[in-house]
Protein backbone atom coordinates (compact mmCIF):
# COMPACT_ATOMS: atom_id res chain seq x y z
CA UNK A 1 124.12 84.52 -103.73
CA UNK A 2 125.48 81.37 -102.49
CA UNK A 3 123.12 78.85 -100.32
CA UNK A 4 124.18 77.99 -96.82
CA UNK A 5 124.89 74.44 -96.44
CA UNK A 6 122.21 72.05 -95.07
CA UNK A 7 123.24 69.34 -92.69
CA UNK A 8 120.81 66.30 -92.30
CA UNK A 9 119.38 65.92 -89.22
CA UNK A 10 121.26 63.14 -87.66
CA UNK A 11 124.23 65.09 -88.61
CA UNK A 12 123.19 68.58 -87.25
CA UNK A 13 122.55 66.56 -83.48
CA UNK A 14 125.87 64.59 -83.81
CA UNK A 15 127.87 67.96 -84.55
CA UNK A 16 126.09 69.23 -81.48
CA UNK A 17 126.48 66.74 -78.99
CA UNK A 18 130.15 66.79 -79.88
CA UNK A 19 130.76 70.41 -79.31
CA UNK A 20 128.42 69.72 -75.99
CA UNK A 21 130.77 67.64 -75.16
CA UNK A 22 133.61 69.23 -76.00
CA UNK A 23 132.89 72.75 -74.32
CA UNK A 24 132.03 70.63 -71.24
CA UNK A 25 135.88 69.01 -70.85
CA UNK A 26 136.99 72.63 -71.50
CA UNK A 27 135.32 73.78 -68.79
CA UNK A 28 135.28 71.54 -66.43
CA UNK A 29 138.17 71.51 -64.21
CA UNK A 30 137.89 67.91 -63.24
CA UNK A 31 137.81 66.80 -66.37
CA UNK A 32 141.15 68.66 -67.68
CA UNK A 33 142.59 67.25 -64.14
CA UNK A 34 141.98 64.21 -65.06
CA UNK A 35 143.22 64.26 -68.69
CA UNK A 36 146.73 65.69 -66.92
CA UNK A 37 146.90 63.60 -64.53
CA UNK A 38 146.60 60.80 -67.05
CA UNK A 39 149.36 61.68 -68.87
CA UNK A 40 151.56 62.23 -66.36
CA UNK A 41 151.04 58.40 -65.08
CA UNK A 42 151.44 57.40 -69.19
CA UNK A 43 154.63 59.52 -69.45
CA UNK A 44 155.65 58.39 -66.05
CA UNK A 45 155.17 54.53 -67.42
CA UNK A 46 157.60 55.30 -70.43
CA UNK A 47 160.03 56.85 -68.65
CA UNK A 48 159.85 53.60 -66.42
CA UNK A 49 160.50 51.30 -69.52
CA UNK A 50 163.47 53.15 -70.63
CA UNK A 51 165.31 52.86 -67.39
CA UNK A 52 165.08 49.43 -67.06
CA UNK A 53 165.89 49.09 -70.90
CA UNK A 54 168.71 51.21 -69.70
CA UNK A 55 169.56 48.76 -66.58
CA UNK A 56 168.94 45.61 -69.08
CA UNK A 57 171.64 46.69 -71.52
CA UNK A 58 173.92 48.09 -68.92
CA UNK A 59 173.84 44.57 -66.86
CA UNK A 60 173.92 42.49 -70.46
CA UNK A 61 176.95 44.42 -72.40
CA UNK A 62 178.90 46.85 -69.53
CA UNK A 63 182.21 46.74 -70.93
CA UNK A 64 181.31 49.21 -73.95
CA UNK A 65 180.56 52.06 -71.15
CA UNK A 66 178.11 54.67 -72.51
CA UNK A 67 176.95 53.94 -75.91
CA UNK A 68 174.89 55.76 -78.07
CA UNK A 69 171.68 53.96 -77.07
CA UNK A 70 172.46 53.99 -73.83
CA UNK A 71 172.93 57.51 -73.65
CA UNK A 72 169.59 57.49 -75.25
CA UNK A 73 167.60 55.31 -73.00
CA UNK A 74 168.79 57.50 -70.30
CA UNK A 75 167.75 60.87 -72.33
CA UNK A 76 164.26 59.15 -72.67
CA UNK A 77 163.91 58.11 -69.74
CA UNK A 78 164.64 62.22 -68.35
CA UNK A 79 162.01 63.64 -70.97
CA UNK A 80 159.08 61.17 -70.22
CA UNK A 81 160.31 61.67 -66.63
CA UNK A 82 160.05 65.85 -66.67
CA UNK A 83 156.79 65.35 -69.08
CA UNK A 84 155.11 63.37 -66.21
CA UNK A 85 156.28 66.23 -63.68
CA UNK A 86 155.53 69.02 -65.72
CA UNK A 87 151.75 67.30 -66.61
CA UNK A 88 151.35 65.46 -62.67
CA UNK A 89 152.10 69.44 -61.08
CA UNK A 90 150.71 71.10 -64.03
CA UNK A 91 148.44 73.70 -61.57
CA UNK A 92 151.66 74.56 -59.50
CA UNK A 93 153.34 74.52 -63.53
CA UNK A 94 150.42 77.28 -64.48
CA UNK A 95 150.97 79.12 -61.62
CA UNK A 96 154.47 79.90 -61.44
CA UNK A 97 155.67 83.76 -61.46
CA UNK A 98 157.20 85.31 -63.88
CA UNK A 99 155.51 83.22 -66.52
CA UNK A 100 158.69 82.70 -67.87
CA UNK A 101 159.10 79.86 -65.91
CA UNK A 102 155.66 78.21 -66.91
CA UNK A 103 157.31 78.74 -70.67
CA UNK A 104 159.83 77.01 -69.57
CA UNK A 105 158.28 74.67 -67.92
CA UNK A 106 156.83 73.41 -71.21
CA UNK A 107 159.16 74.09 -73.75
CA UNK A 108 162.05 72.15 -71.87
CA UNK A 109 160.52 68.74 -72.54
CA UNK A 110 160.49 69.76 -75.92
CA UNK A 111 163.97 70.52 -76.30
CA UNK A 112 165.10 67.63 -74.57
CA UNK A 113 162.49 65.55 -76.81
CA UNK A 114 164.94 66.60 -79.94
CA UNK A 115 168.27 66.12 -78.18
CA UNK A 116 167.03 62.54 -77.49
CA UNK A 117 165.23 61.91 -81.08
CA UNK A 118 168.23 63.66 -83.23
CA UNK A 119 170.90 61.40 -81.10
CA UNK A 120 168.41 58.54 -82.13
CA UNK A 121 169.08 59.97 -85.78
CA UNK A 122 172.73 60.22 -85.09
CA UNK A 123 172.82 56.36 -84.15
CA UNK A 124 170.90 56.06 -87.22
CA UNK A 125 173.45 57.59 -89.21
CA UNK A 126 176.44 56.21 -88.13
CA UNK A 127 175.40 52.73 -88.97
CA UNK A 128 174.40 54.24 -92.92
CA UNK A 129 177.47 55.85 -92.90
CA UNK A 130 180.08 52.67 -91.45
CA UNK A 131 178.21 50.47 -93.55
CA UNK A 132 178.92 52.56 -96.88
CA UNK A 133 182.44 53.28 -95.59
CA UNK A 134 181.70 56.86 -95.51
CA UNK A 135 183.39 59.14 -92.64
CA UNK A 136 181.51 59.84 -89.40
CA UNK A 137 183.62 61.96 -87.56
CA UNK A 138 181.31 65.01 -88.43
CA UNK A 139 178.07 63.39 -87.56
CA UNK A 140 178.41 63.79 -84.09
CA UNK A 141 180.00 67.52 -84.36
CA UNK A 142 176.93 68.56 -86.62
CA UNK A 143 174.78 66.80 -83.93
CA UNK A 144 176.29 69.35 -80.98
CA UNK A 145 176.73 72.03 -82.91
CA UNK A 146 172.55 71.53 -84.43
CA UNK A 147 171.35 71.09 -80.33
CA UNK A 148 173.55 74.19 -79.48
CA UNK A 149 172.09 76.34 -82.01
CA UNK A 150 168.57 75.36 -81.03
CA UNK A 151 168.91 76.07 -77.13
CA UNK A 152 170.71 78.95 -77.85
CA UNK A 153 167.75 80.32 -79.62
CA UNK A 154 165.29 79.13 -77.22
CA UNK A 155 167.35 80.57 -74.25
CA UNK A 156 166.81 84.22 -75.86
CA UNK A 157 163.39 83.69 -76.18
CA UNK A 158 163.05 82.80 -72.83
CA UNK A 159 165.35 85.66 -71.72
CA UNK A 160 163.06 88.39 -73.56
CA UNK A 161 160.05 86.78 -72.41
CA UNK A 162 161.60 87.00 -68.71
CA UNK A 163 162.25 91.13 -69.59
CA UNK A 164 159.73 92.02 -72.00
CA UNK A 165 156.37 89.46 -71.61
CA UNK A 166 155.25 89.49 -74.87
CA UNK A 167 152.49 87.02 -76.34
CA UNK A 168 154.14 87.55 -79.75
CA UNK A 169 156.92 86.00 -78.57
CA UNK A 170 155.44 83.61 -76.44
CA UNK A 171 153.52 83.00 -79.87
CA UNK A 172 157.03 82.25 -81.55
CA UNK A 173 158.42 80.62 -79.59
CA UNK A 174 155.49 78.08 -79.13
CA UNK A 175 155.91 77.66 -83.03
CA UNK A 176 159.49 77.58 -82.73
CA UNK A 177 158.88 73.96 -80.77
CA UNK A 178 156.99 73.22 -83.18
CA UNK A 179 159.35 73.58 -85.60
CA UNK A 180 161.86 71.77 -83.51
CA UNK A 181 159.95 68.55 -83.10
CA UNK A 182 158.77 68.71 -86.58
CA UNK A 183 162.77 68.62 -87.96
CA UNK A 184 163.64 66.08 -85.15
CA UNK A 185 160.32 63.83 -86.96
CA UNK A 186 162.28 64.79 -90.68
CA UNK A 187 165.61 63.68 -89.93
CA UNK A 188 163.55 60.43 -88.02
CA UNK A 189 162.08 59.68 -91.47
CA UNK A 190 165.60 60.38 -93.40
CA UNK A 191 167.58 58.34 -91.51
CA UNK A 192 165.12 55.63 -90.58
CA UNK A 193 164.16 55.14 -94.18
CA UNK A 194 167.42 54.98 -95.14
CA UNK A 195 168.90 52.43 -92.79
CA UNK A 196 165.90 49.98 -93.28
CA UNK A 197 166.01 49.82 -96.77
CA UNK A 198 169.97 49.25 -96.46
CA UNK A 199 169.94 46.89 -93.96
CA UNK A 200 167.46 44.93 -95.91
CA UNK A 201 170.17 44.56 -98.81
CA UNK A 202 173.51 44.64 -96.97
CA UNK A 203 174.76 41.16 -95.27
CA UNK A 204 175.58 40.39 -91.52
CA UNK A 205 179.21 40.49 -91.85
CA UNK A 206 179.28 44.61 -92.60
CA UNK A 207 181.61 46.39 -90.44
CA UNK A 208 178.50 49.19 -89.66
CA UNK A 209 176.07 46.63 -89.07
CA UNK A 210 178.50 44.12 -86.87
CA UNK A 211 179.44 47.03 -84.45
CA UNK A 212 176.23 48.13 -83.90
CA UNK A 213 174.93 45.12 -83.41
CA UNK A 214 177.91 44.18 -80.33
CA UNK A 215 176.08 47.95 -78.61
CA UNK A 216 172.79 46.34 -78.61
């Protein structure tokens, strides 16, 4: 027969002042208002910054037209801007009928959050892969063809949810996100990695490095 496990006292009071706490933001209305509405102003400040990192580099190089990171810039500055929608109406969000569209309400910024992140990746890559002379022409194919897979799958989920509302499915697909933005992180880490510990060793002159530096 095993002993149950003995807190201190200072420790027992401290555990329950926190879930005190806790249970009182999770009920309180004003409280989760104001946690929403928070975020919506923080995602609504980001959003901000990319567009006029997006105006900056379109003022300072416009002859390249639409460049990788401008095309990026302007995808970041879309998700932070739905986020701070989605999070500044999130009681119309909750509301909506079918529920479908609350789903997809939420999972869009997701989605869009690894189209912009994996084309961050893709940038990424191409400088590894000029640098090392290796090809690139499939980098940007496998980056389509990756984002097409991925809203194609999310679009079905949404489509049975719209038929058949299902919290199994709603379940999936929320891990399905999940998985998303946890790939999107991966090839972050790959990529990222990769590049700094190469552009620590190869010199200024490289042909990858040079070009990308003319887009910035």
């Amino acid at each position: 027969m095993t002993r149950p496990l003995l807190l201190p006292l200072p420790a027992m009071q401290f555990v329950g002042l926190a879930g005190g706490w806790w249970n009182e933001i999770n009920e309180s209305a004003q409280w989760q208002d104001g946690i929403f509405y928070t975020l919506s102003g923080a995602f609504a400040l980001v959003s901000l910054i990319a567009l006029i990192q997006l105006i900056r580099i379109e003022l300072r190089v416009p002859e390249y037209g639409w460049t990788t990171q401008k095309v990026f810039h302007l995808m970041n500055f879309i998700v932070n801007g739905v986020r701070a929608l989605v999070f500044g109406f999130h009681m119309h969000v909750f509301g909506l009928h079918p529920k479908v569209l609350t789903s997809l309400a939420l999972d869009l910024p997701g989605l869009l959050f690894f189209s912009t992140y994996t084309l961050l990746v893709l940038f990424w890559a191409e400088i590894y892969h000029q640098a090392r002379s290796l090809p690139t022409d499939k980098l940007r194919v496998f980056y389509i063809s990756i984002n097409a897979v991925i809203y194609c799958i999310q679009a079905v989920i949404w489509v049975y949810l719209w038929v058949n509302d299902n919290s199994v499915v709603e379940l999936i697909g929320k891990i399905f996100i999940a998985v998303v933005s946890i790939i999107a992180a991966l090839g972050f880490l790959l990529y990222g990695g990769r590049l700094f510990f190469m552009l620590r060793r190869f010199p200024i002159e490289s042909k990858g490095r040079r070009k990308k530096l003319h887009e910035v």
